[in-house]
Each structure stands twice: as structure tokens, then as C-alpha cells.
Protein backbone atom coordinates (compact mmCIF):
# COMPACT_ATOMS: atom_id res chain seq x y z
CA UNK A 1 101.52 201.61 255.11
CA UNK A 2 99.41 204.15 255.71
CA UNK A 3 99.16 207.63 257.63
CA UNK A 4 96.96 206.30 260.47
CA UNK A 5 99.37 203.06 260.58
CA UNK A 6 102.22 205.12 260.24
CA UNK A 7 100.97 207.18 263.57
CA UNK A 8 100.13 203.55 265.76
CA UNK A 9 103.53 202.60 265.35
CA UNK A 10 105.05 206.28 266.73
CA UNK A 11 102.02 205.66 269.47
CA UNK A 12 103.36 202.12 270.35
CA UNK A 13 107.10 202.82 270.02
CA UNK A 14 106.86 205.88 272.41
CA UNK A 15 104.70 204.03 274.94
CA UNK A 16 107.43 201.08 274.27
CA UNK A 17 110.33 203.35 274.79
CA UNK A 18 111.90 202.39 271.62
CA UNK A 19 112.21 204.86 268.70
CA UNK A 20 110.12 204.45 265.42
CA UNK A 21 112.60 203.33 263.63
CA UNK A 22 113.43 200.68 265.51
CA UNK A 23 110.15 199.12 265.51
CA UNK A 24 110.42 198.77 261.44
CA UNK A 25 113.93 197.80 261.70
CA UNK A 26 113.31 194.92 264.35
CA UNK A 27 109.94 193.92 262.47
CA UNK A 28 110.82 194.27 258.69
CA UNK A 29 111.17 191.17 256.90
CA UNK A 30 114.66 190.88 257.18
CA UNK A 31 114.52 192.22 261.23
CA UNK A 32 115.83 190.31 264.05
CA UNK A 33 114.07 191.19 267.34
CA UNK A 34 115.75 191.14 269.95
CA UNK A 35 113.37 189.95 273.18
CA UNK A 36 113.32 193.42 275.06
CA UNK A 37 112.59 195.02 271.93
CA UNK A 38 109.61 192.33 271.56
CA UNK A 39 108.68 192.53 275.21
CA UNK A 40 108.59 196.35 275.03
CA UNK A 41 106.17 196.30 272.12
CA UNK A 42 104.01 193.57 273.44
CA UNK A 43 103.37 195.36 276.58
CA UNK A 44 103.07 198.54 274.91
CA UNK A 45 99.93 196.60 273.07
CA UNK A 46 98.52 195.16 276.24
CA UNK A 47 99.84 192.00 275.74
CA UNK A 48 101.67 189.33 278.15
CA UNK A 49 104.41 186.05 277.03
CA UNK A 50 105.43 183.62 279.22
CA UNK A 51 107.32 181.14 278.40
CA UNK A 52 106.55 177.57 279.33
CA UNK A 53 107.71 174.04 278.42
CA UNK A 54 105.81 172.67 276.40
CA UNK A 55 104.81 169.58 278.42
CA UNK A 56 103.95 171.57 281.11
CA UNK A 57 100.11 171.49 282.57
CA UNK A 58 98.46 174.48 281.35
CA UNK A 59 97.20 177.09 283.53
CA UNK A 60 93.93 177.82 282.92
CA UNK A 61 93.44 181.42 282.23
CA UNK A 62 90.37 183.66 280.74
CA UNK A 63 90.58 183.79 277.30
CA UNK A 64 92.33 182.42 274.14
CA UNK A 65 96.29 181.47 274.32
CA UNK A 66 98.12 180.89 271.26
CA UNK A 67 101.06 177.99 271.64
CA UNK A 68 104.09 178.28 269.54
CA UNK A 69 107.21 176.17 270.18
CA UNK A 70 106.62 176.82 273.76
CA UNK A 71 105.58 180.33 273.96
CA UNK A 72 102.11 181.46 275.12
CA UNK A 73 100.89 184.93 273.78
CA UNK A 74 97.84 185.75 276.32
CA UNK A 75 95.27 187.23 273.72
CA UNK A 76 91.53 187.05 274.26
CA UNK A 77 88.73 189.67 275.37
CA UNK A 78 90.88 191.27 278.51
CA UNK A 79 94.03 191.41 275.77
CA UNK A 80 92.05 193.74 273.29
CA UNK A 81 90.98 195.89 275.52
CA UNK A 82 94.08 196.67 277.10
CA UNK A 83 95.60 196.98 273.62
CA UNK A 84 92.99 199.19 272.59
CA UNK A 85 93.67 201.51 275.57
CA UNK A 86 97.29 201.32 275.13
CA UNK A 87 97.00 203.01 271.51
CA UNK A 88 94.51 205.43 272.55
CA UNK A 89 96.99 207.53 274.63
């Protein structure tokens, strides 16, 4: 990791409320997040889950969704910009 990456993840884990640490703890290889930790961080990046069963009707929404085992991470155009904004401050 570098200096610059090194300096996102402070950015993100103070807008999070989470320390530094914690972030490379919960994501390491061996990490276990728990979901607050990985709903702080999302939002911190702009970015919204829901869960949803996964026969449900989808809800169509502007941009792309990624499905896995039921959980929809709302990404897209909107998603990156938020993100982006989140990490300037």
C-alpha cells in the first residue's frame, strides 16, 4: 500500500467513525466484518446495501446493481460521484 492509499483509508475511516486500524483489521484477509463496520465504510464511500430476497421483483433503479447471494450494492454513475465527494473531504 501506498502513501496516498494509506491516507484514503484514514479519510474513509474518520468519515466512517471507525479508527484506521480497524478498517485493515476488519478487511485484511483473515478480517471478519462485522455489518456496522461494513455499513459505516460503505456509506462513508457513497455507497447504499439493501438486502433483498432473492426472488424478489427488482426495483428498478438508475444505474448498475451488483447481486450477490441476495445483497444489492447500488453502484453506477450517482454511486461514484458520491464516493468521490466522500474522499475529497
Amino acid at each position: 500500500m501506498n502513501v496516498a492509499q494509506a491516507q484514503q483509508v484514514a479519510r474513509t475511516a474518520k468519515k466512517a467513525g471507525i479508527k484506521r486500524e480497524s478498517i485493515y483489521r476488519a478487511f485484511s484477509k483473515r478480517g471478519n466484518p462485522t455489518l456496522d463496520t461494513l455499513h459505516s465504510v460503505l456509506g462513508a464511500l457513497g455507497i447504499t446495501m439493501e438486502f433483498v430476497a432473492k426472488n424478489a421483483p427488482s426495483k428498478k433503479k438508475p444505474g448498475r446493481h451488483i447481486y450477490n447471494a441476495g445483497v444489492r450494492v447500488a453502484n453506477g454513475e450517482a454511486g461514484r460521484e458520491r464516493r468521490a465527494k466522500a474522499l475529497e473531504h
